[in-house]
Protein backbone atom coordinates (compact mmCIF):
# COMPACT_ATOMS: atom_id res chain seq x y z
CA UNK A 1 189.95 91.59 11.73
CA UNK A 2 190.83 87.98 11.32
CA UNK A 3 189.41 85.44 13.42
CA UNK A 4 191.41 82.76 15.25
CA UNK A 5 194.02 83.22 18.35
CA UNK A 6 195.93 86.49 19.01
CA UNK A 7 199.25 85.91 17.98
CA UNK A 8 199.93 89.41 18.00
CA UNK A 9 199.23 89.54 21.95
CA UNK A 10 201.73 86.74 22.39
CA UNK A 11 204.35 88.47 20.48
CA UNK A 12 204.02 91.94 21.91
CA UNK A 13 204.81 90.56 25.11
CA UNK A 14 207.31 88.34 24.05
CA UNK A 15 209.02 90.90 21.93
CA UNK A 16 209.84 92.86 24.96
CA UNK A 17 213.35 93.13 25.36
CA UNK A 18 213.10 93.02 28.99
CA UNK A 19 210.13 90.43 28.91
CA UNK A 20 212.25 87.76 26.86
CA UNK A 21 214.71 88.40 29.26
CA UNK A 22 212.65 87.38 32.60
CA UNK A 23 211.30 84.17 29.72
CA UNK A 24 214.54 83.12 29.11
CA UNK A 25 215.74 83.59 32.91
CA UNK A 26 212.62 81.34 33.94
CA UNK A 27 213.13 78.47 30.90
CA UNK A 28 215.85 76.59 32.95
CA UNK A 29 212.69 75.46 35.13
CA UNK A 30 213.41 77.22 38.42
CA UNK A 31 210.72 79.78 39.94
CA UNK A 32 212.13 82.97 40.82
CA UNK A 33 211.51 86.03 42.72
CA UNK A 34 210.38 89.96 41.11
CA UNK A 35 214.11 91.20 42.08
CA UNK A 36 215.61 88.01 40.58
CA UNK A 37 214.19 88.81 37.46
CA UNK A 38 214.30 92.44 37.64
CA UNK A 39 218.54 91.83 38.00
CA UNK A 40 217.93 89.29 34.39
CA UNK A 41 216.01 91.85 32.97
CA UNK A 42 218.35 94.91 33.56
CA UNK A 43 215.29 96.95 34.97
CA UNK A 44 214.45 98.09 38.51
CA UNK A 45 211.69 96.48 40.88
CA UNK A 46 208.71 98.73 40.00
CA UNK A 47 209.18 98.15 36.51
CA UNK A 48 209.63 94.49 36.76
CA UNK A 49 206.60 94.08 38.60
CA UNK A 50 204.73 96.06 35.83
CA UNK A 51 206.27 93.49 33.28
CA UNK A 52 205.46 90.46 35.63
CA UNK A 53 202.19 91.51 35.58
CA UNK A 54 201.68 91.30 31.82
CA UNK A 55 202.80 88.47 31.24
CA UNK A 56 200.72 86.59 33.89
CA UNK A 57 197.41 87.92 32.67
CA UNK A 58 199.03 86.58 29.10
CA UNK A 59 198.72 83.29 30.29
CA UNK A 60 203.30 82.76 29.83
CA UNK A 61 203.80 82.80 33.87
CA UNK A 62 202.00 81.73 36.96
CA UNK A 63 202.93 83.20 40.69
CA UNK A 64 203.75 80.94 43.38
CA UNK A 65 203.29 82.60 47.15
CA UNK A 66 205.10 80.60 49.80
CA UNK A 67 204.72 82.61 53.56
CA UNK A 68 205.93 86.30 53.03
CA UNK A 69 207.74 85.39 48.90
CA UNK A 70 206.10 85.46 45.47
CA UNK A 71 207.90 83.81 42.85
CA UNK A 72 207.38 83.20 39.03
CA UNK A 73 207.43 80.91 36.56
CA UNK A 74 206.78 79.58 33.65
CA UNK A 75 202.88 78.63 33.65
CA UNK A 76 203.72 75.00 31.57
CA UNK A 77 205.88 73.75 29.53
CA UNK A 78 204.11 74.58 26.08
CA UNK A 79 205.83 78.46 27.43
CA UNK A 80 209.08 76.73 27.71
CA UNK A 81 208.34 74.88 24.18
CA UNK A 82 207.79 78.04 22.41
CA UNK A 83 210.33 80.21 23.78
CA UNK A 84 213.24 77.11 23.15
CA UNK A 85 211.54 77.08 19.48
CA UNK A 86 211.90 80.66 18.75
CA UNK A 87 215.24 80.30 19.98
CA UNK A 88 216.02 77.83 17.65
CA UNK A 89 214.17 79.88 14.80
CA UNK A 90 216.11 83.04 15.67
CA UNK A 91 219.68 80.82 15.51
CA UNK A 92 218.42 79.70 11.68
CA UNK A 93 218.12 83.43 11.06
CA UNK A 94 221.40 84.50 12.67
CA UNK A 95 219.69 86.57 15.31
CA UNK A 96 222.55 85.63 17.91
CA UNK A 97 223.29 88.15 20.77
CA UNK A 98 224.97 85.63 23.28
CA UNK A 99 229.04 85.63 23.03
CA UNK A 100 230.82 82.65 22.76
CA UNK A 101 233.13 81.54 26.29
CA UNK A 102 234.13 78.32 28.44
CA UNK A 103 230.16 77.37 29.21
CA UNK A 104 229.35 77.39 25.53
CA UNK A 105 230.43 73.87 24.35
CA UNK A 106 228.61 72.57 28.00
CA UNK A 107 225.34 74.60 27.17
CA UNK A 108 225.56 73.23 23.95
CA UNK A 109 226.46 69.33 25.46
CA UNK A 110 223.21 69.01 27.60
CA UNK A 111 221.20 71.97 29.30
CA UNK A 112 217.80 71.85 31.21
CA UNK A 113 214.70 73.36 29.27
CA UNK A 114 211.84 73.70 31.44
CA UNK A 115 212.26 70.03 32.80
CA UNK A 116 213.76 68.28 30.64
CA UNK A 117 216.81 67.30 28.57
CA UNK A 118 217.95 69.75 25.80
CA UNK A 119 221.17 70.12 23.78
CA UNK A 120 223.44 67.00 22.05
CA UNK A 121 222.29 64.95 24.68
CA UNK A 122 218.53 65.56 24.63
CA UNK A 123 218.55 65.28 20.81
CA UNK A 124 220.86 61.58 21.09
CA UNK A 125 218.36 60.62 23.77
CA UNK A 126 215.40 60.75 21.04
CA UNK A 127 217.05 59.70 18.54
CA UNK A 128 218.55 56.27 20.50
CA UNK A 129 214.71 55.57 21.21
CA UNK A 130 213.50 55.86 17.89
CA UNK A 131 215.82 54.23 16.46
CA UNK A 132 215.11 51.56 18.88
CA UNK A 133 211.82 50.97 18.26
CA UNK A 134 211.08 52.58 21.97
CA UNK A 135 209.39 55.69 20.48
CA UNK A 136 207.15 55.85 16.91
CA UNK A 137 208.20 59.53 15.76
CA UNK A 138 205.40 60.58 13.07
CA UNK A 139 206.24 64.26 11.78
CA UNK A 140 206.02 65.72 15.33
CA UNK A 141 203.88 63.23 16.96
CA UNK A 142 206.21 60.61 19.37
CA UNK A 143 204.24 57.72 20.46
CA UNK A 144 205.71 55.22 23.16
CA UNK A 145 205.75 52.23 22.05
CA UNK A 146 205.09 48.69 24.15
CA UNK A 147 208.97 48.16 23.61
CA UNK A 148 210.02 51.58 24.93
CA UNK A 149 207.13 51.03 28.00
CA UNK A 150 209.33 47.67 29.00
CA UNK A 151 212.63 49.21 28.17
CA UNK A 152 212.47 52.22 30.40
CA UNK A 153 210.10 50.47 32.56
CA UNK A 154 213.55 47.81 33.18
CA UNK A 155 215.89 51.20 33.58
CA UNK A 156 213.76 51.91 36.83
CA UNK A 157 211.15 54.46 34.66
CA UNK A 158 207.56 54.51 36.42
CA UNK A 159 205.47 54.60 32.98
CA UNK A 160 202.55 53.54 34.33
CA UNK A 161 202.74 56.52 37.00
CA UNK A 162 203.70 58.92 33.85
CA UNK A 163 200.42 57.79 31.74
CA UNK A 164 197.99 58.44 35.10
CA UNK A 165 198.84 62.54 34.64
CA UNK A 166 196.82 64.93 32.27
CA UNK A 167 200.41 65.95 31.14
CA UNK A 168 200.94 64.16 27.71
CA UNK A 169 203.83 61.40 28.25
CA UNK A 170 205.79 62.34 24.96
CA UNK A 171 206.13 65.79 22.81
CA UNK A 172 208.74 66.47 20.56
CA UNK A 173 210.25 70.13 21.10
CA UNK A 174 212.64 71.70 18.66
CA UNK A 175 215.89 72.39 20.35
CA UNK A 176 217.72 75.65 19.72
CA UNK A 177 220.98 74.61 19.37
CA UNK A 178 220.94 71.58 17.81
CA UNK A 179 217.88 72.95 15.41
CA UNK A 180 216.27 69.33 15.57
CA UNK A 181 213.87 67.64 17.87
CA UNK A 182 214.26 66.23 21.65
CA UNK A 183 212.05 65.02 24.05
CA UNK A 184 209.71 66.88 26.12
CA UNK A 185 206.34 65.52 27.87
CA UNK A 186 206.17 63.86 31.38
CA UNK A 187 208.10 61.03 30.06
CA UNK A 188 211.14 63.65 28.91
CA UNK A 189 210.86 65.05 32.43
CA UNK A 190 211.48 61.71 34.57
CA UNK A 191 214.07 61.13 32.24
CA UNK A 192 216.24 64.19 33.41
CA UNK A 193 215.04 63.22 37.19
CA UNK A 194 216.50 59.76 36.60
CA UNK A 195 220.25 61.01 36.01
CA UNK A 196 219.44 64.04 38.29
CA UNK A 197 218.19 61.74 41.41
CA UNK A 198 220.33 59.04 41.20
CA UNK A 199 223.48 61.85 41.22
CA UNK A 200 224.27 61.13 38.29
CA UNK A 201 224.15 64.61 36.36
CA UNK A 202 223.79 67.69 38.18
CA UNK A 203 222.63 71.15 37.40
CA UNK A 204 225.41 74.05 37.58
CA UNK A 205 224.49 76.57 39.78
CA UNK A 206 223.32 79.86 38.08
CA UNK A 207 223.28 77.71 34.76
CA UNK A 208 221.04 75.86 32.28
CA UNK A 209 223.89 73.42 32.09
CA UNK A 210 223.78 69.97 33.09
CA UNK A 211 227.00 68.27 33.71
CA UNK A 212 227.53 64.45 34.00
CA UNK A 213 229.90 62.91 36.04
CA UNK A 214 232.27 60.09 34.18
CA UNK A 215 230.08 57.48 35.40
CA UNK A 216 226.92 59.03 34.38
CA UNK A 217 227.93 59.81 31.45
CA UNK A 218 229.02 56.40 30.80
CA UNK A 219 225.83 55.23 31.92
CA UNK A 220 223.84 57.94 29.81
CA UNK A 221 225.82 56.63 26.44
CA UNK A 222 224.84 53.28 27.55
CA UNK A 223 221.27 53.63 28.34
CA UNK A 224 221.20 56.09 25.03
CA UNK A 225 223.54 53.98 22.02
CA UNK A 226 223.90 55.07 18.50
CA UNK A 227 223.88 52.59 15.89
C-alpha cells in the first residue's frame, strides 16, 4: 500500500453522484439544510442524512446548529477550491452534463464560488492586478504586493484587517469556466463583499450568479482595467 494521503477516500465520496450533487449545491457559499440538499441531490431525507454524514467525517462539510436547524456546508474553502478545479478539469475533458439556457452567459459573466469572485469577471479581476503590479503571480503562488496593499487599501479594502486572519490573504483557484486562474484567499473574499455591500452586485436568488448593476459594473471595469 502506498504511503501518503488517501486520495482514494476523497474521491469515493466525491464520486457519488448524489454527493457531488449536495458539493456543488453548497459551492455557491450558502449553508443549507438535510432536505435542501436532499431536493439537490434527487434522494429522500434518510438517505441524505446517510450521505451528509460521510462526507462530514471526510473532512468536505461542517454542520452548523442554530436553535431547533442543522445546516451544512462546505468545511473551507480549499473544498470549494477543489470541487471548482475538478469542474474545470472535467470541462477540458468534455464531461459536461449541464444544458445550455438564458443563465448560462450570466454564470459564465461572474458567479460566486465559495466566497469569492469566479467566472470572466473573477479571472479580469486577477489579471488587472497583476498586470498592475498589485499582485506578484509566481506559477500558482499570488503575493500582494506594497502597491496592491495601497491600491486596494485607497478603494476602501481593510488589508491590514485581512493579513491579522490565519486565512491566507491571496490563492489562486482555477476557474471552471474560464479554465484559468482567479482569486481566492481572504483578500478574494472582501473583494466580492466590496461590490456586494456597497449594492453594487447582487447575488440571484437560487443562483451562483452575480449580477452588476450599470453602475457597478462601470465601477467594477474601472477599479479592474485591461491594458
Amino acid at each position: 500500500m502506498a504511503e501518503g494521503p488517501d486520495i482514494a477516500r476523497i474521491a469515493s465520496l466525491i464520486g457519488d453522484p448524489a454527493r457531488s450533487n449536495m458539493l456543488l449545491a453548497l459551492l455557491g457559499g450558502k449553508a443549507l439544510t438535510a432536505t435542501e440538499l436532499a431536493g439537490a441531490a434527487g434522494v429522500t431525507l434518510p438517505t441524505a442524512s446517510s450521505h451528509l454524514s460521510k462526507l462530514e467525517e471526510g473532512g468536505l462539510l461542517t454542520q452548523r446548529k442554530q436553535g431547533r436547524h442543522r445546516y451544512f456546508a462546505l468545511a473551507d474553502g480549499h473544498v470549494g477550491a477543489m470541487i471548482e478545479s475538478l469542474m474545470s478539469f472535467s470541462a477540458t475533458r468534455g464531461h459536461l452534463r449541464h444544458r445550455a439556457g438564458p443563465k448560462e452567459p450570466e454564470l459564465r459573466k461572474a458567479r460566486i464560488c465559495y466566497d469569492h469572485l469566479a467566472g470572466d469577471y473573477g479571472v479580469r479581476m486577477l489579471d488587472s492586478l497583476v498586470a498592475r503590479g498589485a499582485i506578484r503571480a509566481e506559477d500558482e503562488a499570488l503575493t500582494l504586493t506594497s502597491a496592491g496593499d495601497a491600491l486596494l487599501s485607497d478603494h476602501g479594502v481593510d488589508i491590514g484587517s485581512l493579513r491579522a486572519k490565519r486565512r491566507p490573504l491571496c490563492r489562486a483557484c482555477l476557474d471552471w469556466s474560464e479554465r484559468r486562474t482567479h482569486l481566492a484567499g481572504s483578500l478574494g473574499a472582501a473583494l466580492l463583499s466590496h461590490f456586494l455591500d456597497q449594492g453594487h452586485a447582487r447575488r440571484v436568488e437560487e443562483s451562483r450568479i452575480i449580477r452588476f448593476s450599470p453602475e457597478g459594473e462601470r465601477r467594477f471595469l474601472a477599479m479592474f482595467p485591461m491594458a
